[in-house]
PDB file of N, CA and C in Angstrom:
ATOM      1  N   UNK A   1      18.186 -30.087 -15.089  1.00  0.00           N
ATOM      2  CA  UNK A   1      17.697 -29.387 -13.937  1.00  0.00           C
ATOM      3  C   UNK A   1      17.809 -27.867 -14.139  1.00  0.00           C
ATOM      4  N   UNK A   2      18.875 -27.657 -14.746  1.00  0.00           N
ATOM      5  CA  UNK A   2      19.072 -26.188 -14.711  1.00  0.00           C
ATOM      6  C   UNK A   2      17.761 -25.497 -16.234  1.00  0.00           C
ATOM      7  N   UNK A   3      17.553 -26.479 -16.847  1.00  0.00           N
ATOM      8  CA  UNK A   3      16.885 -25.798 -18.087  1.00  0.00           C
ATOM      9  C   UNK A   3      15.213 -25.720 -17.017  1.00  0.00           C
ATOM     10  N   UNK A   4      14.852 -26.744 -16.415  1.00  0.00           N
ATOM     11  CA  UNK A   4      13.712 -26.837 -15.930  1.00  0.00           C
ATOM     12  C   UNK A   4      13.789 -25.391 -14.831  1.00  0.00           C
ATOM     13  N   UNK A   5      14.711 -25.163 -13.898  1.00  0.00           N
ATOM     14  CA  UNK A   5      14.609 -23.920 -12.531  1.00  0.00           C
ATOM     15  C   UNK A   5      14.601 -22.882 -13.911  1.00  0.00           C
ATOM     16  N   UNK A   6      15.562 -22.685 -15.009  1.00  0.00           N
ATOM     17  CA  UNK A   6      15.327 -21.448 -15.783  1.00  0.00           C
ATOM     18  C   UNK A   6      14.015 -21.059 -16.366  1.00  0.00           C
ATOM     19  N   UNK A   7      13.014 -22.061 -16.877  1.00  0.00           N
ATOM     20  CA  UNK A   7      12.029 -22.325 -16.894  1.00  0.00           C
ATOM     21  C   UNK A   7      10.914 -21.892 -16.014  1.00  0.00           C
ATOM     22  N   UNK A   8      11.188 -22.002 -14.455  1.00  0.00           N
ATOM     23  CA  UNK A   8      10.413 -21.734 -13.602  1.00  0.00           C
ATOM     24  C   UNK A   8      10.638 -19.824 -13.192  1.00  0.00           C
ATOM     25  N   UNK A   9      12.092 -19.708 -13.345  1.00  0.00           N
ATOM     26  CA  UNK A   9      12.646 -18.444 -12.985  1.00  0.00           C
ATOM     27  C   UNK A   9      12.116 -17.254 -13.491  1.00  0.00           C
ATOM     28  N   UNK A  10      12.039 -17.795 -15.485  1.00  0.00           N
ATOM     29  CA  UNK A  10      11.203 -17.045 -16.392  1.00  0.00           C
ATOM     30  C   UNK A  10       9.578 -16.729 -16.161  1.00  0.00           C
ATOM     31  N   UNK A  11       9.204 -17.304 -15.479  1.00  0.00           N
ATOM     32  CA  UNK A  11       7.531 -17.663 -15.588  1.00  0.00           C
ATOM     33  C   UNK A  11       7.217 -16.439 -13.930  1.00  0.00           C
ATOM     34  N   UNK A  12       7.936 -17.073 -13.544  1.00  0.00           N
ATOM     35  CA  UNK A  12       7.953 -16.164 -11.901  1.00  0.00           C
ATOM     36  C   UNK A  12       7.884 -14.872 -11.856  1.00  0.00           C
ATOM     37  N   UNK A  13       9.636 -14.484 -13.160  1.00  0.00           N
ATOM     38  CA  UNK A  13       9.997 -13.044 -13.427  1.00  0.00           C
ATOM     39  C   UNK A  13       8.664 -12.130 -14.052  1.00  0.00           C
ATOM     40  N   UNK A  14       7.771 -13.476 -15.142  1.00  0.00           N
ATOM     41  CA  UNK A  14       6.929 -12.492 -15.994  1.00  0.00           C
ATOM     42  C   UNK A  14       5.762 -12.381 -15.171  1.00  0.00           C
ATOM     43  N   UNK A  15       5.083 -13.472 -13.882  1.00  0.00           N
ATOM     44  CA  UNK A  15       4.423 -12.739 -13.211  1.00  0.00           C
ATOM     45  C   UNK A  15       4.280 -11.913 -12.561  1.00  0.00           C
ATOM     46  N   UNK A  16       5.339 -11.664 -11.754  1.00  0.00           N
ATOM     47  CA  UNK A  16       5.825 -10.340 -10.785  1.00  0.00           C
ATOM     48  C   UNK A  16       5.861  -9.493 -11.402  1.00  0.00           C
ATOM     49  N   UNK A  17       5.882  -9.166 -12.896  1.00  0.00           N
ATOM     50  CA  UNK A  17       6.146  -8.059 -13.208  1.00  0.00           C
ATOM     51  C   UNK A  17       4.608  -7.995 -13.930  1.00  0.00           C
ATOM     52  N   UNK A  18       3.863  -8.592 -14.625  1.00  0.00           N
ATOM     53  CA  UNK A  18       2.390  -8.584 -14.097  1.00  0.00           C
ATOM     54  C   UNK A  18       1.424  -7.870 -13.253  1.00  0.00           C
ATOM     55  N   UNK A  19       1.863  -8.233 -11.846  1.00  0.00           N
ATOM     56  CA  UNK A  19       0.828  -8.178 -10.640  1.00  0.00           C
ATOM     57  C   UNK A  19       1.668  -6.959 -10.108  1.00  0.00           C
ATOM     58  N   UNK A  20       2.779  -6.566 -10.694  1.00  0.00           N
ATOM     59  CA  UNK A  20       2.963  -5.101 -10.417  1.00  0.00           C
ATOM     60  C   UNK A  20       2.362  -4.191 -10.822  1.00  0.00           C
ATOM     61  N   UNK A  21       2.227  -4.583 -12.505  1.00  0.00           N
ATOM     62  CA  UNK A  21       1.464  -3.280 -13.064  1.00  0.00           C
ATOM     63  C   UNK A  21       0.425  -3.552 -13.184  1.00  0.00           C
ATOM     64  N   UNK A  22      -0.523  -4.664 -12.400  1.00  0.00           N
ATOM     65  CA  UNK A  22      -1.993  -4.556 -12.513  1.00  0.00           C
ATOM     66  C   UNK A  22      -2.514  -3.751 -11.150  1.00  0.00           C
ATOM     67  N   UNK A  23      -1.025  -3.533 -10.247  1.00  0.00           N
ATOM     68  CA  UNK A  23      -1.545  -2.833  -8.893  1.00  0.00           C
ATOM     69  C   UNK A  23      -2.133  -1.339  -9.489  1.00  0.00           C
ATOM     70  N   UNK A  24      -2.945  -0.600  -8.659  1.00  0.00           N
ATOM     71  CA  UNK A  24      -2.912   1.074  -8.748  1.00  0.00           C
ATOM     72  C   UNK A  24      -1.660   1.752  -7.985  1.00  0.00           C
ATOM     73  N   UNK A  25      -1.265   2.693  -8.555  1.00  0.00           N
ATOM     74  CA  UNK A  25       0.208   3.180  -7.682  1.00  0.00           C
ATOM     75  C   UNK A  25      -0.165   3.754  -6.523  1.00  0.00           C
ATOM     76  N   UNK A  26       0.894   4.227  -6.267  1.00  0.00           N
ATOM     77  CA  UNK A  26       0.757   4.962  -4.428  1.00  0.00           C
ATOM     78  C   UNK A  26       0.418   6.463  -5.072  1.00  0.00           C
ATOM     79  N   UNK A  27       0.980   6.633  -5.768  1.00  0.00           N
ATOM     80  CA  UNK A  27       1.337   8.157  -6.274  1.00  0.00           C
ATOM     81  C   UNK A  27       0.285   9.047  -6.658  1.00  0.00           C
ATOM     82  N   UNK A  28      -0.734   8.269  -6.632  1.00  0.00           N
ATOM     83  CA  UNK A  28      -2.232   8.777  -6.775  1.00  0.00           C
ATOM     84  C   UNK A  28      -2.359   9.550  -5.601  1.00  0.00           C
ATOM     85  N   UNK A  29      -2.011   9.136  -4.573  1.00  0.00           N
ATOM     86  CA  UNK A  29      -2.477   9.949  -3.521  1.00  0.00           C
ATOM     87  C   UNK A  29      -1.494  11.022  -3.283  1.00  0.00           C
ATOM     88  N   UNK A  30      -0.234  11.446  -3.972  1.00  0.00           N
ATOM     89  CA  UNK A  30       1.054  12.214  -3.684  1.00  0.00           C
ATOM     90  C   UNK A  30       0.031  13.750  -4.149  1.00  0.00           C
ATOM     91  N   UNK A  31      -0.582  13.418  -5.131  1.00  0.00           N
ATOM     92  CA  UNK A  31      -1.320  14.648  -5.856  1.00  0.00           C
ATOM     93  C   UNK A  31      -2.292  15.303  -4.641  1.00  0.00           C
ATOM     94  N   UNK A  32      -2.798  14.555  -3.651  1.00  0.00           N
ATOM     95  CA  UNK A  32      -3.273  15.650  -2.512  1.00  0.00           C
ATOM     96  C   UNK A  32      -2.451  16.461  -1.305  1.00  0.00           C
ATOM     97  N   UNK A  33      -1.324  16.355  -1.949  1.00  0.00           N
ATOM     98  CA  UNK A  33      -0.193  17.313  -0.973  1.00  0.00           C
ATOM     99  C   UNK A  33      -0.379  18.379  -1.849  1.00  0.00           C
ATOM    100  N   UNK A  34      -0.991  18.685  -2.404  1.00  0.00           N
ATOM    101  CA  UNK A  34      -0.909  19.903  -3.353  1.00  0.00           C
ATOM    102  C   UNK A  34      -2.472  21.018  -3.401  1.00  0.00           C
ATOM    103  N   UNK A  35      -3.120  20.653  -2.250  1.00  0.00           N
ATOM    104  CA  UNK A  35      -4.039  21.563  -2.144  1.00  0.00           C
ATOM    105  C   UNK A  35      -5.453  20.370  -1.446  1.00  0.00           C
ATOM    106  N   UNK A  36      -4.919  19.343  -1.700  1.00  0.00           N
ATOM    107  CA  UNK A  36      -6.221  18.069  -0.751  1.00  0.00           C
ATOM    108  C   UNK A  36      -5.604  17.797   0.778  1.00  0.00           C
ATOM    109  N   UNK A  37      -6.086  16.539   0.772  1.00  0.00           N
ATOM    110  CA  UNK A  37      -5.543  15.723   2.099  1.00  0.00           C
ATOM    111  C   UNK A  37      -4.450  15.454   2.358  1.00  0.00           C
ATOM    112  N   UNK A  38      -3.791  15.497   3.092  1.00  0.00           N
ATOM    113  CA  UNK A  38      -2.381  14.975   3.258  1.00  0.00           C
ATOM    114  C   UNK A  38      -2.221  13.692   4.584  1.00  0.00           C
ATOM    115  N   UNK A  39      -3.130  13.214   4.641  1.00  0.00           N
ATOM    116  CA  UNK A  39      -3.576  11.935   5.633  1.00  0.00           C
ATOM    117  C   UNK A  39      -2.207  10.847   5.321  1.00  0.00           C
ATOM    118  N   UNK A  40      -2.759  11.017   4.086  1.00  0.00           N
ATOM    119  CA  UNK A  40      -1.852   9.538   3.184  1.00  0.00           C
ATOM    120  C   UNK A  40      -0.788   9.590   2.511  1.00  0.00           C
ATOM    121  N   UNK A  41      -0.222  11.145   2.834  1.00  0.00           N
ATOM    122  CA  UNK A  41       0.617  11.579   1.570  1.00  0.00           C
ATOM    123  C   UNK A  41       2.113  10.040   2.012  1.00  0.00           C
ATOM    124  N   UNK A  42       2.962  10.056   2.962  1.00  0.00           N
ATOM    125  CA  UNK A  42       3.620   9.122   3.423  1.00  0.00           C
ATOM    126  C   UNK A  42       3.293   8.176   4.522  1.00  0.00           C
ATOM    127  N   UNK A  43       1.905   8.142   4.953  1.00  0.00           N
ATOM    128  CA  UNK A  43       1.337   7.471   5.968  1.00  0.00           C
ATOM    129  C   UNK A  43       1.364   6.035   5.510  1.00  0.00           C
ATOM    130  N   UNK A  44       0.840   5.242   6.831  1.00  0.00           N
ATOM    131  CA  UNK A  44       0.662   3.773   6.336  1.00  0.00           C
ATOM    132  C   UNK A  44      -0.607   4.135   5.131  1.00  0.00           C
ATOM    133  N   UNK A  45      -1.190   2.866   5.044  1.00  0.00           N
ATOM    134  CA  UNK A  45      -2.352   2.454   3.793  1.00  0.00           C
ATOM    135  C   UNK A  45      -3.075   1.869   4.848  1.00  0.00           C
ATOM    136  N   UNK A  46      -2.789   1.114   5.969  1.00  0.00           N
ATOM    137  CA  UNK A  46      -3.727   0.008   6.314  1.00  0.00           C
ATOM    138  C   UNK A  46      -3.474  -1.140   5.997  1.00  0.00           C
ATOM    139  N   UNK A  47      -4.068  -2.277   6.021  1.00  0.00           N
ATOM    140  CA  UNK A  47      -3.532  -3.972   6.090  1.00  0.00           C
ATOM    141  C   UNK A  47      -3.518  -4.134   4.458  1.00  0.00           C
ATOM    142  N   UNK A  48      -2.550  -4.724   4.139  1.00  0.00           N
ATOM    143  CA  UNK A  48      -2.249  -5.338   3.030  1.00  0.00           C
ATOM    144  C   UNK A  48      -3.078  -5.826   2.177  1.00  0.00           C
ATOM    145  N   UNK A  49      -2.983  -5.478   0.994  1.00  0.00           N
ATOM    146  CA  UNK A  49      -4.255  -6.065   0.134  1.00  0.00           C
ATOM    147  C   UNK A  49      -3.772  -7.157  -0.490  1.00  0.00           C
ATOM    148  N   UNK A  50      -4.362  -7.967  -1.264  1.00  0.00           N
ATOM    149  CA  UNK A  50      -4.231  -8.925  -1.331  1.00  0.00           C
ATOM    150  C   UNK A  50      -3.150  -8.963  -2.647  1.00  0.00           C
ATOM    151  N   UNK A  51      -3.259  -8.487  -3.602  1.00  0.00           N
ATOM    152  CA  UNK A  51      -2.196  -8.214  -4.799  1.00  0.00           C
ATOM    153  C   UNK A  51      -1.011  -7.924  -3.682  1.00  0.00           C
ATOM    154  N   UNK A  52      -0.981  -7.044  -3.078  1.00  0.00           N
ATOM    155  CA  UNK A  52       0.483  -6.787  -2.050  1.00  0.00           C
ATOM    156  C   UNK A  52       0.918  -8.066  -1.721  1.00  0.00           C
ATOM    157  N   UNK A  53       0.336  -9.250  -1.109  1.00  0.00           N
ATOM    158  CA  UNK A  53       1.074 -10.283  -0.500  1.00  0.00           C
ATOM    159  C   UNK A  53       1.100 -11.030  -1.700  1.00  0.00           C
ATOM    160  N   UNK A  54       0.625 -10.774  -2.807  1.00  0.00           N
ATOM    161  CA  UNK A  54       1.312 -11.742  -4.188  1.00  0.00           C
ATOM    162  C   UNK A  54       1.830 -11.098  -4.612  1.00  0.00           C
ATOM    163  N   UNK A  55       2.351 -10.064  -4.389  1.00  0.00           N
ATOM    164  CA  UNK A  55       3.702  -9.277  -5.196  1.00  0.00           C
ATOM    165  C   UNK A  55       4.771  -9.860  -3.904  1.00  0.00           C
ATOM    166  N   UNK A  56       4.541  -9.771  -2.831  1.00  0.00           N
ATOM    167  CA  UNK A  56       5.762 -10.573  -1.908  1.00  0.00           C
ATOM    168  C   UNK A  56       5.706 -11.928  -2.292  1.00  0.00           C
ATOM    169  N   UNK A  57       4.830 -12.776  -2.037  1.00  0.00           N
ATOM    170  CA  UNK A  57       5.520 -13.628  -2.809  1.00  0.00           C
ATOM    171  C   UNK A  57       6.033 -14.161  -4.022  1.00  0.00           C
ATOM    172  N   UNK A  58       5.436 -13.579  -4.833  1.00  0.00           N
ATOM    173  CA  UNK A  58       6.164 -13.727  -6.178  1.00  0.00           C
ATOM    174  C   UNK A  58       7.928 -13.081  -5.996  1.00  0.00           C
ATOM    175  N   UNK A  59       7.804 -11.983  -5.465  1.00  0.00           N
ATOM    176  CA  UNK A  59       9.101 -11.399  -5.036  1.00  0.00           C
ATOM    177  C   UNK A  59      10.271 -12.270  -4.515  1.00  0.00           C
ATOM    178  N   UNK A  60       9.800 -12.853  -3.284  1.00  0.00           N
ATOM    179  CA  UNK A  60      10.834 -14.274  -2.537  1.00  0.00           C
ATOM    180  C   UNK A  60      11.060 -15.314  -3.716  1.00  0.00           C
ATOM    181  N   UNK A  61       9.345 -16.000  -4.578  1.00  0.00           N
ATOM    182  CA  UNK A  61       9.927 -16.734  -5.112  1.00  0.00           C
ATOM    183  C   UNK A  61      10.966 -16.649  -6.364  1.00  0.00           C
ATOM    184  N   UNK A  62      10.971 -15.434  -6.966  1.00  0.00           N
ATOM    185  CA  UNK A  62      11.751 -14.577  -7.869  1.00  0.00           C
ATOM    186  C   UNK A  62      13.144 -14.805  -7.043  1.00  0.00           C
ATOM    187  N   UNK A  63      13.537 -14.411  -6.273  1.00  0.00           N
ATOM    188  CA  UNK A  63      14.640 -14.150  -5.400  1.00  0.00           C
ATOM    189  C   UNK A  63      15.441 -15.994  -5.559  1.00  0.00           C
ATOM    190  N   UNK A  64      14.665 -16.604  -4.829  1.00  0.00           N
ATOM    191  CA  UNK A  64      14.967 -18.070  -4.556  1.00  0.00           C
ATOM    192  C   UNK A  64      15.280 -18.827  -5.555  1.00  0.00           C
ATOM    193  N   UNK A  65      14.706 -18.515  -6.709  1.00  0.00           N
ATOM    194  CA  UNK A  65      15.171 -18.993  -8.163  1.00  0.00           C
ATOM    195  C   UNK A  65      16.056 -18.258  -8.669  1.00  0.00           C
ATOM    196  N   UNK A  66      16.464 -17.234  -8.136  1.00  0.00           N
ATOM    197  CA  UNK A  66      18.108 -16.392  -8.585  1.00  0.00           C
ATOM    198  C   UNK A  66      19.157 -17.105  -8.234  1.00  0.00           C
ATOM    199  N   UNK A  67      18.946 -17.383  -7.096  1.00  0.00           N
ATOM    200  CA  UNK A  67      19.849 -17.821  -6.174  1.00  0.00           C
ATOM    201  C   UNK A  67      20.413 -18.974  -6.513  1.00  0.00           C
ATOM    202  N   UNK A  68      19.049 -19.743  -6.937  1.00  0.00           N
ATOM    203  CA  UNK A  68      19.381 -21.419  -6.713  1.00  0.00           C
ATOM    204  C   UNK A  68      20.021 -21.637  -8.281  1.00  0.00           C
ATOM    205  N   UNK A  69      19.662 -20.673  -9.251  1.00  0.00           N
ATOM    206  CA  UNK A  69      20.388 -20.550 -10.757  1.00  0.00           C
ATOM    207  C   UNK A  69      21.835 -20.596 -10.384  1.00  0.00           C
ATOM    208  N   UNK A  70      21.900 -19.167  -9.667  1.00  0.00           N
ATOM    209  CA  UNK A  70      23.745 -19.374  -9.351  1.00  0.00           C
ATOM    210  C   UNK A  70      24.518 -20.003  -8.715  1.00  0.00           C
ATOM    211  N   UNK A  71      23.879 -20.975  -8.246  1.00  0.00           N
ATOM    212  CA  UNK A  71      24.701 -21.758  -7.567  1.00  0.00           C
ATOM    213  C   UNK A  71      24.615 -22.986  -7.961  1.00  0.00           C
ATOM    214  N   UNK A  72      23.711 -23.563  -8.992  1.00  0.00           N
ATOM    215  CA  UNK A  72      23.563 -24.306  -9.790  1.00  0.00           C
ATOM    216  C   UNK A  72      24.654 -24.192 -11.201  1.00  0.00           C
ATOM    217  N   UNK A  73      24.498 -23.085 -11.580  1.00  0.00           N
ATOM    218  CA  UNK A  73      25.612 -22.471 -12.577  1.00  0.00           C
ATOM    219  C   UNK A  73      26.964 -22.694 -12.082  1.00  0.00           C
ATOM    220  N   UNK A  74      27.264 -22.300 -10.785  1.00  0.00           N
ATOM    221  CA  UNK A  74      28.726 -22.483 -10.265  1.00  0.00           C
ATOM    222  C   UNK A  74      29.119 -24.136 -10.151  1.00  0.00           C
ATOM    223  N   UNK A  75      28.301 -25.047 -10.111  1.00  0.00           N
ATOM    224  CA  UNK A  75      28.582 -26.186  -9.982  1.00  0.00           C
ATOM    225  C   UNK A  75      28.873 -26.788 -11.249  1.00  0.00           C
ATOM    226  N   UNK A  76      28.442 -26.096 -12.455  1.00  0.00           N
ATOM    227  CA  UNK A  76      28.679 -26.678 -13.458  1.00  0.00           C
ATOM    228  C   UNK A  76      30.448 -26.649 -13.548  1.00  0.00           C
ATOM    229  N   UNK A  77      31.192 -25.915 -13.132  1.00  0.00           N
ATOM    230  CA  UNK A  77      32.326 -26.047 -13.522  1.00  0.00           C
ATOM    231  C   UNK A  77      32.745 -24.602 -14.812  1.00  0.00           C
ATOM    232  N   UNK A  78      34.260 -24.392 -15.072  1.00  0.00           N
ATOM    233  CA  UNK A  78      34.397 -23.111 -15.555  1.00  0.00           C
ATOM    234  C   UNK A  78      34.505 -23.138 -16.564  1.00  0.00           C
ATOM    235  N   UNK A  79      34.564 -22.251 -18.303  1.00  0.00           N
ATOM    236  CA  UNK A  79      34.291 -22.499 -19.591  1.00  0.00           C
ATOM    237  C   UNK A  79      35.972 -22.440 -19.394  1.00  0.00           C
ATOM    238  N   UNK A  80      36.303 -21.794 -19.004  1.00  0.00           N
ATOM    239  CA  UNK A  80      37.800 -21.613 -18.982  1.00  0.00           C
ATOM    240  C   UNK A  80      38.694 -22.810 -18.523  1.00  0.00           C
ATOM    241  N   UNK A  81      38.351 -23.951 -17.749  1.00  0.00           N
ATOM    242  CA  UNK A  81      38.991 -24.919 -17.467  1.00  0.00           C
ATOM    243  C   UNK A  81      38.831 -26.371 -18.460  1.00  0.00           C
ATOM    244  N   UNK A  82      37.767 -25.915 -19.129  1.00  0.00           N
ATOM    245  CA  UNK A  82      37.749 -27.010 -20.018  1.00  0.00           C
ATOM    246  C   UNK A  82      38.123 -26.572 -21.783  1.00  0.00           C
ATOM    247  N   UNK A  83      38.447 -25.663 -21.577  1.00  0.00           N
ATOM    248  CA  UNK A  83      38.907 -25.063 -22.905  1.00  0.00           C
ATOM    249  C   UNK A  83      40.761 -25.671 -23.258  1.00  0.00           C
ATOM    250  N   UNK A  84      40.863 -25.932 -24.271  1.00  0.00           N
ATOM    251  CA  UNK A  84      42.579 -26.316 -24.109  1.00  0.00           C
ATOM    252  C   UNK A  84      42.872 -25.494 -24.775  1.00  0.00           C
ATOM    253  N   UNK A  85      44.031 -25.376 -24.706  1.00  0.00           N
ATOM    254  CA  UNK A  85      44.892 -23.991 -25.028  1.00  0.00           C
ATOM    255  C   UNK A  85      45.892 -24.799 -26.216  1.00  0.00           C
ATOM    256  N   UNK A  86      46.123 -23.967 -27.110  1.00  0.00           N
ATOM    257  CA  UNK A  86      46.511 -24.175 -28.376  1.00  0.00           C
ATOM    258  C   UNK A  86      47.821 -23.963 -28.251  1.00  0.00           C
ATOM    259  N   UNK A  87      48.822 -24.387 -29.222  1.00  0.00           N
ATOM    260  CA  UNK A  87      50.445 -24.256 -29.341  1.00  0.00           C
ATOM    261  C   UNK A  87      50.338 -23.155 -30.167  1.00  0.00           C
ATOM    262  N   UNK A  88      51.419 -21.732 -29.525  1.00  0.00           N
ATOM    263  CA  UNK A  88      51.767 -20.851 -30.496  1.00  0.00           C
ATOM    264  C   UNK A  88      52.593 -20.971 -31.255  1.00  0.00           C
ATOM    265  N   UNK A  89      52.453 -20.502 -32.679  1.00  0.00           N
ATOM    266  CA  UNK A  89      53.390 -21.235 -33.765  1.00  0.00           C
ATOM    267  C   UNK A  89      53.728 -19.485 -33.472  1.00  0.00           C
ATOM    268  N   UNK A  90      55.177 -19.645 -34.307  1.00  0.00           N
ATOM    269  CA  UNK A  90      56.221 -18.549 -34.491  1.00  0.00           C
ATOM    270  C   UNK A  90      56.003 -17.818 -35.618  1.00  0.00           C
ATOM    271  N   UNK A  91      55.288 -16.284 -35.762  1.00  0.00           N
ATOM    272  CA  UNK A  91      55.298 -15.701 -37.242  1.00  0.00           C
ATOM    273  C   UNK A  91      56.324 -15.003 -37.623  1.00  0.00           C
ATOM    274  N   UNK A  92      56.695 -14.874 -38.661  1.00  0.00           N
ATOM    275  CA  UNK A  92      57.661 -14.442 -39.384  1.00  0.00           C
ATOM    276  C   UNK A  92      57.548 -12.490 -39.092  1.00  0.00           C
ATOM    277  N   UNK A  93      59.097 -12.317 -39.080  1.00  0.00           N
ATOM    278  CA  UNK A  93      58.880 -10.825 -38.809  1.00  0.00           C
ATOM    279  C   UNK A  93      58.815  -9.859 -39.732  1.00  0.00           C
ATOM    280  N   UNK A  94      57.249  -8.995 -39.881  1.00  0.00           N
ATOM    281  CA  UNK A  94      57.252  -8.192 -40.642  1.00  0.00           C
ATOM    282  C   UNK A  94      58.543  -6.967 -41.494  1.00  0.00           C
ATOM    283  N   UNK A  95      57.990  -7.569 -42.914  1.00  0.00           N
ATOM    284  CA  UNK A  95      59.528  -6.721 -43.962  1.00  0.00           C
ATOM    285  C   UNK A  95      58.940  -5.212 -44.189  1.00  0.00           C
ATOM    286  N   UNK A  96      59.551  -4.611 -44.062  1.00  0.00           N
ATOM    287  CA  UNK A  96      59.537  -3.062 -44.532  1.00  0.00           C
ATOM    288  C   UNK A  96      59.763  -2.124 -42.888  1.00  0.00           C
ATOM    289  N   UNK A  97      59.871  -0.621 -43.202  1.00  0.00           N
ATOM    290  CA  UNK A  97      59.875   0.164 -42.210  1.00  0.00           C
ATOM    291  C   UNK A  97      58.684   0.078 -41.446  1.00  0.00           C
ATOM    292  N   UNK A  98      58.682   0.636 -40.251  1.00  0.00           N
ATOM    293  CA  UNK A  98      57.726   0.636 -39.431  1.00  0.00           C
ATOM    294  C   UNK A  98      56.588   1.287 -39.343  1.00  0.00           C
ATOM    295  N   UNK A  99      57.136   2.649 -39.303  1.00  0.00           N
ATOM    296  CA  UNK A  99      56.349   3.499 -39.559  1.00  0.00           C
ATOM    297  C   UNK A  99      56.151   3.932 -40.877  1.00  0.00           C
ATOM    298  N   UNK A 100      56.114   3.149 -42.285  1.00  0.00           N
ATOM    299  CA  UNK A 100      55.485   2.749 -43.610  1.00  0.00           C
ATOM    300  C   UNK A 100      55.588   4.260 -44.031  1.00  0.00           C
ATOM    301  N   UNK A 101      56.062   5.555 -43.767  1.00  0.00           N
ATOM    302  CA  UNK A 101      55.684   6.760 -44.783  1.00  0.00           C
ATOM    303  C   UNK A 101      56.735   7.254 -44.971  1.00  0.00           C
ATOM    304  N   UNK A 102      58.095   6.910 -44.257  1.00  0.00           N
ATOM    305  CA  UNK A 102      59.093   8.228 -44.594  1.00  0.00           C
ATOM    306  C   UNK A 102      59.957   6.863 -45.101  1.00  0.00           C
ATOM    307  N   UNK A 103      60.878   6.784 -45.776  1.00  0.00           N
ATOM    308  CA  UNK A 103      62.333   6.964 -46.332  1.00  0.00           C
ATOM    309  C   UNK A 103      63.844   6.540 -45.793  1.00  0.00           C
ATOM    310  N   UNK A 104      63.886   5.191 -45.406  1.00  0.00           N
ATOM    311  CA  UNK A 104      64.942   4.864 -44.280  1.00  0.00           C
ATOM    312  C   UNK A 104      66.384   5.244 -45.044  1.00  0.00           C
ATOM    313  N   UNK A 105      67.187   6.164 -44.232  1.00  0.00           N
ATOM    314  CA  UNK A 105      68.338   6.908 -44.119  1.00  0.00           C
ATOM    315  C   UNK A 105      69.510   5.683 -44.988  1.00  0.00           C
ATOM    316  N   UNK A 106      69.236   4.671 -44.758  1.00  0.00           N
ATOM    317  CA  UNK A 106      70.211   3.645 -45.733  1.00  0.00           C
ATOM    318  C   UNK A 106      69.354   3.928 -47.738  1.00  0.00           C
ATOM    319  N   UNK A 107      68.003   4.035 -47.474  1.00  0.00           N
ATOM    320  CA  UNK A 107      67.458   3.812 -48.716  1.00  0.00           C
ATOM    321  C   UNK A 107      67.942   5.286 -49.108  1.00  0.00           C
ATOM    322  N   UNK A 108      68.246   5.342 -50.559  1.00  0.00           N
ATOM    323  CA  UNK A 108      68.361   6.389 -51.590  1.00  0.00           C
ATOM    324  C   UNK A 108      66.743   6.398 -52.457  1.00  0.00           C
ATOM    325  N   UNK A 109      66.314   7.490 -52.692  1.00  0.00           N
ATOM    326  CA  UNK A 109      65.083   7.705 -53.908  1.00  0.00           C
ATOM    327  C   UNK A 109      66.176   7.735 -55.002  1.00  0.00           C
ATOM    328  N   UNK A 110      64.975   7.112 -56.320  1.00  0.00           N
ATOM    329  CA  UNK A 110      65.836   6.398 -56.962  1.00  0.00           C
ATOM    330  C   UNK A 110      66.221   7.818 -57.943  1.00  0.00           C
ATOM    331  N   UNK A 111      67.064   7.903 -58.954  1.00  0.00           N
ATOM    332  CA  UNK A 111      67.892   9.222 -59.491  1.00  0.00           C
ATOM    333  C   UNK A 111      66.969   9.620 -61.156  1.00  0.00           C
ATOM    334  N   UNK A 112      66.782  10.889 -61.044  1.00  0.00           N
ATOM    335  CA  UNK A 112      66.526  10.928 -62.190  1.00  0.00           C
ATOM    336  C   UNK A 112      67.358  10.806 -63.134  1.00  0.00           C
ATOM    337  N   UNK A 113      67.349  10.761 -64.381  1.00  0.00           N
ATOM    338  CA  UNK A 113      67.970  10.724 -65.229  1.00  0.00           C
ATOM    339  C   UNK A 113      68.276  12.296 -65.945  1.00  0.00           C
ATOM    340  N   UNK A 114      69.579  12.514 -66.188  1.00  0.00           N
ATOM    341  CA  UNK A 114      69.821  14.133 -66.469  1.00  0.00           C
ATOM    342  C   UNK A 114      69.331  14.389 -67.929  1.00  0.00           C
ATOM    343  N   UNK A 115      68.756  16.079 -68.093  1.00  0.00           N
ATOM    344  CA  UNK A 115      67.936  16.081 -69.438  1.00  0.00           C
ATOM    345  C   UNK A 115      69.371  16.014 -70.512  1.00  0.00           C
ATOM    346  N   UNK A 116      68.669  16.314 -71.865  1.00  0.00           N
ATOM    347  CA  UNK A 116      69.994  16.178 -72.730  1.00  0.00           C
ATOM    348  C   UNK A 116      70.008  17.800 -72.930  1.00  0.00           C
ATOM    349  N   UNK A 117      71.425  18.252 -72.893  1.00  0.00           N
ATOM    350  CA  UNK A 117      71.833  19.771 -72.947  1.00  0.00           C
ATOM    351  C   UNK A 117      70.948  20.486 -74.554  1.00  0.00           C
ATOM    352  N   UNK A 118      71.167  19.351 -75.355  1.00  0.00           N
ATOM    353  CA  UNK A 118      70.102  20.284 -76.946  1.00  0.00           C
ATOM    354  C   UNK A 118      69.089  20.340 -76.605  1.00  0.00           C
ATOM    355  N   UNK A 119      68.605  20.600 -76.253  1.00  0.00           N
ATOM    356  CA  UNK A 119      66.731  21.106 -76.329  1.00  0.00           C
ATOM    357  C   UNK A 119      66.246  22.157 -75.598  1.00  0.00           C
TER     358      UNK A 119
END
């Protein structure tokens, strides 16, 4: 069920976004605030054209298949509750100094050897 609504969800998403950009924008008319008409600059348009009420509904049905995904999804149950959790084994504690560059106060650098006095 859930592969079939994702199915439908996808198809919905790519029409709406379709019949959006096959509309003409509003913004065409923003350009006569600038020396034309200003009738329309934020006015209504007039009755709905017909792409408008299939962008609403594509919109709801977009919406309704969100919805019904997530709550379909929530019923499946959590990845986290069916996961089992593993036994921690005990690691051994790292040998040497910590901070790996200086010289621990017990350790000596090792001695040179003294030259020979003839030479």
């Amino acid at each position: 069920m859930t592969t079939l609504l994702l199915a439908v969800h996808v198809m919905v998403a790519l029409f709406l976004i379709f019949i959006v950009l096959i509309q003409s924008g509003k913004g065409a008319e923003l350009g006569a605030a600038f020396g034309g008409s200003s009738q329309t600059l934020f006015g209504s348009r007039g009755s709905a054209t017909f792409f408008s009420k299939l962008t609403t509904i594509a919109a709801v049905a977009f919406m309704l298949t969100s919805l019904s995904l997530a709550i379909v999804s929530t019923k499946g149950g959590s990845v986290v509750k069916t996961t089992t959790v593993k036994e921690k084994t005990d690691t051994p504690a790292a040998q040497g100094p910590i901070s790996g560059g200086g010289v621990q106060p017990s350790q000596q650098p090792p001695q040179m050897p003294a030259q020979p006095a003839g030479k």
